[in-house]
PDB file of N, CA and C in Angstrom:
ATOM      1  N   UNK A   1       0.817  -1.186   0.000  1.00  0.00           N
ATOM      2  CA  UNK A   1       0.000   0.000   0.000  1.00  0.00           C
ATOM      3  C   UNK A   1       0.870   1.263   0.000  1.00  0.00           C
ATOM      4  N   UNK A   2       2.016   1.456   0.781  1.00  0.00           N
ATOM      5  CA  UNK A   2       2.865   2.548   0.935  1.00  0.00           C
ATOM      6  C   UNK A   2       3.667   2.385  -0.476  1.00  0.00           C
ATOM      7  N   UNK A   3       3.653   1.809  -1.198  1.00  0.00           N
ATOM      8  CA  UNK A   3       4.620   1.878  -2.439  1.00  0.00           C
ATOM      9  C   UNK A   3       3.071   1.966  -3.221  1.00  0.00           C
ATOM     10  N   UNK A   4       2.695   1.800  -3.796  1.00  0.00           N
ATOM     11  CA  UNK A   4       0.963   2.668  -4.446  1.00  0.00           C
ATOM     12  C   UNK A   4       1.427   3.922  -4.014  1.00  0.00           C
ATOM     13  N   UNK A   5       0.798   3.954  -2.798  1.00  0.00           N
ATOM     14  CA  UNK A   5       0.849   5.990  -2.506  1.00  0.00           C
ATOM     15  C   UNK A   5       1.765   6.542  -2.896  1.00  0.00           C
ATOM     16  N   UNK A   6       3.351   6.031  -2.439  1.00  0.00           N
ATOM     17  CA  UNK A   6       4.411   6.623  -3.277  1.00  0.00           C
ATOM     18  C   UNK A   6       4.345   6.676  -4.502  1.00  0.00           C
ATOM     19  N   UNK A   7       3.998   5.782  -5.447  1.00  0.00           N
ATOM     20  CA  UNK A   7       3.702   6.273  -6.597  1.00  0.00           C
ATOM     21  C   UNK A   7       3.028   7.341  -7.099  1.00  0.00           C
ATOM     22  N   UNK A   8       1.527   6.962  -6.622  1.00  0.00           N
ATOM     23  CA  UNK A   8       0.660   7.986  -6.667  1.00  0.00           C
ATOM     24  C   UNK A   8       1.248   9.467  -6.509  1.00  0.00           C
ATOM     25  N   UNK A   9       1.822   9.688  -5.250  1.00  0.00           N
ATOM     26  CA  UNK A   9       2.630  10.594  -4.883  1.00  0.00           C
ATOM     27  C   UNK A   9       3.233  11.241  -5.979  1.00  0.00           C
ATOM     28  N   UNK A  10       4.256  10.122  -6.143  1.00  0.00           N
ATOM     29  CA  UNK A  10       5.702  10.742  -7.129  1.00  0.00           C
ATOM     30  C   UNK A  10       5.172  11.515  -8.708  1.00  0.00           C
ATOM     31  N   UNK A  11       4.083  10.155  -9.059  1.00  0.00           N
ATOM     32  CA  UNK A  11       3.314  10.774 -10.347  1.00  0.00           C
ATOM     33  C   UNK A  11       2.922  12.607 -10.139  1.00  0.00           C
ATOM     34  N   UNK A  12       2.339  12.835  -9.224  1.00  0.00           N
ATOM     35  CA  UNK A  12       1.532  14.475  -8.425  1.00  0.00           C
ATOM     36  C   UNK A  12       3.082  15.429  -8.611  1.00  0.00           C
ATOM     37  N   UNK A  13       3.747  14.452  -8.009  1.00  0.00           N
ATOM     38  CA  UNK A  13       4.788  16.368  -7.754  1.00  0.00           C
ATOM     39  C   UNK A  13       5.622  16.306  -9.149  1.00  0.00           C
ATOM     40  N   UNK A  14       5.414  15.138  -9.982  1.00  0.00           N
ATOM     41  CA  UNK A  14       6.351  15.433 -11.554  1.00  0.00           C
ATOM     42  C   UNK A  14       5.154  16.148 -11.704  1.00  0.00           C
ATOM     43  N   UNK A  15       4.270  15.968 -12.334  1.00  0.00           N
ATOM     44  CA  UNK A  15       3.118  16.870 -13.375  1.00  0.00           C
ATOM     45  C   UNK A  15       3.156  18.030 -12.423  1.00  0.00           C
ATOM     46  N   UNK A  16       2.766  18.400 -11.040  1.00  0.00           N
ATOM     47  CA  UNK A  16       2.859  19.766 -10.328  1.00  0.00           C
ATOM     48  C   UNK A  16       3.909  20.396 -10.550  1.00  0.00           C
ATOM     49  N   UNK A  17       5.143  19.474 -10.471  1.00  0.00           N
ATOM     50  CA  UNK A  17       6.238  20.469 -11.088  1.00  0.00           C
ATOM     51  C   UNK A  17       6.514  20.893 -12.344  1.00  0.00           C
ATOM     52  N   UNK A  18       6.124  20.000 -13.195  1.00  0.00           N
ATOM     53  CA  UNK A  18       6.298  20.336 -14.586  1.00  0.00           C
ATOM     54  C   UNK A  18       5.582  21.618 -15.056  1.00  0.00           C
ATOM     55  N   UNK A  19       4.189  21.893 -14.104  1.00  0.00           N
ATOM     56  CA  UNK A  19       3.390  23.047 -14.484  1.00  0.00           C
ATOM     57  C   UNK A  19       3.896  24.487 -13.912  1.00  0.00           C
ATOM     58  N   UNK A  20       4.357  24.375 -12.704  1.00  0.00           N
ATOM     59  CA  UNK A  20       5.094  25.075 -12.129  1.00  0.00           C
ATOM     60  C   UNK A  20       5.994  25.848 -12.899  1.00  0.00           C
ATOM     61  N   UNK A  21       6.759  24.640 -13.416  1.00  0.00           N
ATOM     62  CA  UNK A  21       7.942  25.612 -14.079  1.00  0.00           C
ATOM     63  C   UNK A  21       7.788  25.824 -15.252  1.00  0.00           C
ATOM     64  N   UNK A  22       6.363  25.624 -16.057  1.00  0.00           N
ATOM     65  CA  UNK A  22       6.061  25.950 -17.768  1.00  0.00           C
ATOM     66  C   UNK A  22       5.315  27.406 -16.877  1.00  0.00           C
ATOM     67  N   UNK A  23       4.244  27.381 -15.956  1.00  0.00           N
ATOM     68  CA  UNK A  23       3.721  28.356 -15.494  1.00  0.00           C
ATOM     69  C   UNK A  23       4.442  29.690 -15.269  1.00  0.00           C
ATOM     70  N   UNK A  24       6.060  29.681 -14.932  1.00  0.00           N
ATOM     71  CA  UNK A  24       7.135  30.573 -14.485  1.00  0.00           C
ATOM     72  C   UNK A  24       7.949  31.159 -15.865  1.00  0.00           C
ATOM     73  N   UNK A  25       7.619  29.879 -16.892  1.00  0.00           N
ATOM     74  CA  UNK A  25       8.539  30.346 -18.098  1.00  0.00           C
ATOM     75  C   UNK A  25       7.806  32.021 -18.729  1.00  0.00           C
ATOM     76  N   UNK A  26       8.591  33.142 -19.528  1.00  0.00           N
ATOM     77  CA  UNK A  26       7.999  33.746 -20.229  1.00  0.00           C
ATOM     78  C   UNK A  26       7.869  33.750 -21.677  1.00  0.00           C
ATOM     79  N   UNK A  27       6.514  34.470 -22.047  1.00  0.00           N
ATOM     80  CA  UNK A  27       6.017  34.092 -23.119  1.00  0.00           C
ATOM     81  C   UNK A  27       7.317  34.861 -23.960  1.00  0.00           C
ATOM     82  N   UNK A  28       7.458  33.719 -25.134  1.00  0.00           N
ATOM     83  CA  UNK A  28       8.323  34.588 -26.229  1.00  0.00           C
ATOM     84  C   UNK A  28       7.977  35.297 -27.369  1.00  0.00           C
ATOM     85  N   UNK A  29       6.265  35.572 -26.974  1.00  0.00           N
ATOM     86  CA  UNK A  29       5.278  36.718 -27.495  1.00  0.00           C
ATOM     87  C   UNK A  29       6.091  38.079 -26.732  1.00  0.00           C
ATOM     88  N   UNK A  30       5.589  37.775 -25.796  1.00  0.00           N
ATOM     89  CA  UNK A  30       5.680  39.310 -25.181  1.00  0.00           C
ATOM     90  C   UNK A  30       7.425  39.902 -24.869  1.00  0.00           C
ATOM     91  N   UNK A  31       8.478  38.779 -24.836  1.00  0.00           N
ATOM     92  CA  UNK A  31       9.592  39.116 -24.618  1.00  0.00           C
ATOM     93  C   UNK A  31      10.375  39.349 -26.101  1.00  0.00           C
ATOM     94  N   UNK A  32       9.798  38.804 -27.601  1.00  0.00           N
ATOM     95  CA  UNK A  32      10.174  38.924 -29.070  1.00  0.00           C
ATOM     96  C   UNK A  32      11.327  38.205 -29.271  1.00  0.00           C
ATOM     97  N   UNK A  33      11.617  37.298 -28.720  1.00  0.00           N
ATOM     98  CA  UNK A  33      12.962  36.277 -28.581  1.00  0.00           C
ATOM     99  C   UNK A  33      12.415  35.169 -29.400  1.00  0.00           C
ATOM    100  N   UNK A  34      12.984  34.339 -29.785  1.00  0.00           N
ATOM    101  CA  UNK A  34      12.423  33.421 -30.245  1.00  0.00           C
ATOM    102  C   UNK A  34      11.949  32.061 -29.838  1.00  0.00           C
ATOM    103  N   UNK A  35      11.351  31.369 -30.100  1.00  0.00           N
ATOM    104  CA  UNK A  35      10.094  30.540 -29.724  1.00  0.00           C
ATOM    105  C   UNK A  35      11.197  29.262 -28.763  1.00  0.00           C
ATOM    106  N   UNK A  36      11.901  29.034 -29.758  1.00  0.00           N
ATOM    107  CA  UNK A  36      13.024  28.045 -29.295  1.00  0.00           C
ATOM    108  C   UNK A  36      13.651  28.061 -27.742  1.00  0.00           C
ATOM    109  N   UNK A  37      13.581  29.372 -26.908  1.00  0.00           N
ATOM    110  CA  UNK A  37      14.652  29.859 -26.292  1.00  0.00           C
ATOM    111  C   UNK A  37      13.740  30.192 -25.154  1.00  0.00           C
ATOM    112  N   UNK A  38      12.302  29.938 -25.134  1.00  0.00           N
ATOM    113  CA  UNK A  38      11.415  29.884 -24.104  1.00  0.00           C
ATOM    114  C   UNK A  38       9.915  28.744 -24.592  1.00  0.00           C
ATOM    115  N   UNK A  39      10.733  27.341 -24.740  1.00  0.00           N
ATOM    116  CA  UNK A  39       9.950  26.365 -24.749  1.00  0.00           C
ATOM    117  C   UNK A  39       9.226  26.134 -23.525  1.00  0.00           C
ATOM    118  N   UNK A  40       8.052  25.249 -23.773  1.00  0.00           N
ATOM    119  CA  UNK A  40       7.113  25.034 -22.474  1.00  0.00           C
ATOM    120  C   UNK A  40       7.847  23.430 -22.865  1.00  0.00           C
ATOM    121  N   UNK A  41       7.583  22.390 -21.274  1.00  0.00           N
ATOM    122  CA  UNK A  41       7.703  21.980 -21.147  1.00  0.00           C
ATOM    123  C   UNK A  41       6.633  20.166 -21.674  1.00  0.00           C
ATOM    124  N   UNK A  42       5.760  20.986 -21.528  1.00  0.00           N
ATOM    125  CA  UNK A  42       4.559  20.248 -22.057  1.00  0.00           C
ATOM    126  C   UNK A  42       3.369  21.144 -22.496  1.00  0.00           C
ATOM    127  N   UNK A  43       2.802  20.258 -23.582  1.00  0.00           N
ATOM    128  CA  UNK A  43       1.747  20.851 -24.170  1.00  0.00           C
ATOM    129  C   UNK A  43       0.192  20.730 -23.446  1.00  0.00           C
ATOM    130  N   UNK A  44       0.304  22.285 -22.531  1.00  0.00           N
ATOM    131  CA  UNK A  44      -1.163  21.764 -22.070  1.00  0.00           C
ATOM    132  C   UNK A  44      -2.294  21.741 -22.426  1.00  0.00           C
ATOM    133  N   UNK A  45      -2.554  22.014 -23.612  1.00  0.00           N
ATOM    134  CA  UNK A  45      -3.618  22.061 -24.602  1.00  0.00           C
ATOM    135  C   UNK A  45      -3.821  20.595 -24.679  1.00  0.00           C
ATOM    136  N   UNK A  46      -2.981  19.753 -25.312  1.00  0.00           N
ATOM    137  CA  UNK A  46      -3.315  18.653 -25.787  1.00  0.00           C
ATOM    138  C   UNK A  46      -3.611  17.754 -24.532  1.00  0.00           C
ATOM    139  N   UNK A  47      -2.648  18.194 -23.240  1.00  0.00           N
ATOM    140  CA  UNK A  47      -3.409  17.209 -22.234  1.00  0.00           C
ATOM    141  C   UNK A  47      -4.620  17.837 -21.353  1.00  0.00           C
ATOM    142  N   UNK A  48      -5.079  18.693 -21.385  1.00  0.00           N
ATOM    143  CA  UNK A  48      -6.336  18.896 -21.526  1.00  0.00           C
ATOM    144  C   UNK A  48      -7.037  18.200 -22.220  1.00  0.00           C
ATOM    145  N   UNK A  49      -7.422  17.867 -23.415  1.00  0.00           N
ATOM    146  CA  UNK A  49      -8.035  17.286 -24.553  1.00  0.00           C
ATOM    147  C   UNK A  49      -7.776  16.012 -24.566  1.00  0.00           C
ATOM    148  N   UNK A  50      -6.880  15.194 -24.027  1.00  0.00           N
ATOM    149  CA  UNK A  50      -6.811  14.159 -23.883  1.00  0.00           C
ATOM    150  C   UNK A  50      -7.715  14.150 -22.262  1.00  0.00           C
ATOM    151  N   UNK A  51      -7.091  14.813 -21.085  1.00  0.00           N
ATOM    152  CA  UNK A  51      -8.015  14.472 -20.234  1.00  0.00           C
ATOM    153  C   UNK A  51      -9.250  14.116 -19.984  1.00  0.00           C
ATOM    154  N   UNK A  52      -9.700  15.249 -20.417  1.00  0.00           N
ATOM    155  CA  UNK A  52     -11.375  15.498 -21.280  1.00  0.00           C
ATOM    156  C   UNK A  52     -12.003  13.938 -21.624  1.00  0.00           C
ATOM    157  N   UNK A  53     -11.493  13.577 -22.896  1.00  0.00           N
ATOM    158  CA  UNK A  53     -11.544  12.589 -23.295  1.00  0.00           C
ATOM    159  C   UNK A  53     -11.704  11.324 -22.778  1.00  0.00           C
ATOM    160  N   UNK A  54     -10.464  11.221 -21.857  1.00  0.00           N
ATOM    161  CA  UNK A  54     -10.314  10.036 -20.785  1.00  0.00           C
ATOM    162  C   UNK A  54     -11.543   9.943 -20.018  1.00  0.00           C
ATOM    163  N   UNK A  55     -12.126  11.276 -19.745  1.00  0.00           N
ATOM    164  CA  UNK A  55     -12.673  11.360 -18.435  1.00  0.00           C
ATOM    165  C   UNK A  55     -14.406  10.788 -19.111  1.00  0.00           C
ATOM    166  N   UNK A  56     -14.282  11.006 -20.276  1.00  0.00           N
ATOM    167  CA  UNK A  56     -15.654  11.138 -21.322  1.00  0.00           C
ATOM    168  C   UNK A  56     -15.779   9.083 -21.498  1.00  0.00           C
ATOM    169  N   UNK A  57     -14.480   8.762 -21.331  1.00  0.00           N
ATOM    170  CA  UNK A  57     -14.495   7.379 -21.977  1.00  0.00           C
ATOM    171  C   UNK A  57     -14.823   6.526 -20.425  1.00  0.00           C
ATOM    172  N   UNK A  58     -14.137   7.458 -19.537  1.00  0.00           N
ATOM    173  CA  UNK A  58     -14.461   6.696 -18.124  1.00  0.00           C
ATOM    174  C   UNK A  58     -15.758   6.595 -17.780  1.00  0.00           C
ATOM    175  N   UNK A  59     -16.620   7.646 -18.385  1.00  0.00           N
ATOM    176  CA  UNK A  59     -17.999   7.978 -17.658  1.00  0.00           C
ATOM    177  C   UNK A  59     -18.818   6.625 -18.634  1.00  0.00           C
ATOM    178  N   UNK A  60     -18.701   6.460 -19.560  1.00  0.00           N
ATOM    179  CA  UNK A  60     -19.278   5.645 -20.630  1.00  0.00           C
ATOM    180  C   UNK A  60     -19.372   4.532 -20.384  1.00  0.00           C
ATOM    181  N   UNK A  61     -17.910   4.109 -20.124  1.00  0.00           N
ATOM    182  CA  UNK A  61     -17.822   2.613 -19.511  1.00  0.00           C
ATOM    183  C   UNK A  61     -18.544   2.179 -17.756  1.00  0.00           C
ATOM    184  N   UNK A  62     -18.517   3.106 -16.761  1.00  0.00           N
ATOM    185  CA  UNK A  62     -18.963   3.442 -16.118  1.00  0.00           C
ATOM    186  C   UNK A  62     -20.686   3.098 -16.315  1.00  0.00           C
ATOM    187  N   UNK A  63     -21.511   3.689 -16.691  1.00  0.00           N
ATOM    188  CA  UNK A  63     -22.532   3.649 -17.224  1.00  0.00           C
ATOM    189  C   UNK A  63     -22.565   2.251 -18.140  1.00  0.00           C
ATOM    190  N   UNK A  64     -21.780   1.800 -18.616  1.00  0.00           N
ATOM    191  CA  UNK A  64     -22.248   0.465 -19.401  1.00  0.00           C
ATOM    192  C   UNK A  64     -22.261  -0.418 -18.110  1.00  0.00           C
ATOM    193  N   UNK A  65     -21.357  -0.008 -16.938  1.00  0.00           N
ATOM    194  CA  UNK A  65     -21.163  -1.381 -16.013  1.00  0.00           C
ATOM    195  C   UNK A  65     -22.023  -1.453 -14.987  1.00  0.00           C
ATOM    196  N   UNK A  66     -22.907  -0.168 -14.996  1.00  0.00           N
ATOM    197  CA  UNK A  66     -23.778   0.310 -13.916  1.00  0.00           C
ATOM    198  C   UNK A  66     -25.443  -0.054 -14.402  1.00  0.00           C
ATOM    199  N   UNK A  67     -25.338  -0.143 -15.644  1.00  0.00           N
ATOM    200  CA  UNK A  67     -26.515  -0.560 -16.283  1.00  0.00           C
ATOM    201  C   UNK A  67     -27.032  -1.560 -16.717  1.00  0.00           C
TER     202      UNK A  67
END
């Protein structure tokens, strides 16, 4: 059970940190540098849209097993 939670755990503070420090980066809109030289770390658009998704496929199956 304590190695689960640690996982669980460890999974939380990579993605919290990863947002953290895309959240801290500046935009290379507003600074005119180029795009290269203030990359984000991850694309949170797309995991949004994947979340979404997941969460759309969980509810479905959910409902097939409940019904």
């Amino acid at each position: 059970m304590r190695t689960f939670f640690g996982m669980i755990l460890g999974v939380f503070f990579t993605v919290a940190g990863a947002y953290l420090y895309d959240s801290m980066q500046t935009s290379s809109v507003a600074t005119g540098s180029s795009a290269a030289t203030h990359r984000t770390m991850v694309n949170w658009d797309v995991v949004s849209e994947n979340w979404q998704s997941f969460k759309q496929r969980a509810q479905i199956e959910w409902n097939k097993l409940a019904g």
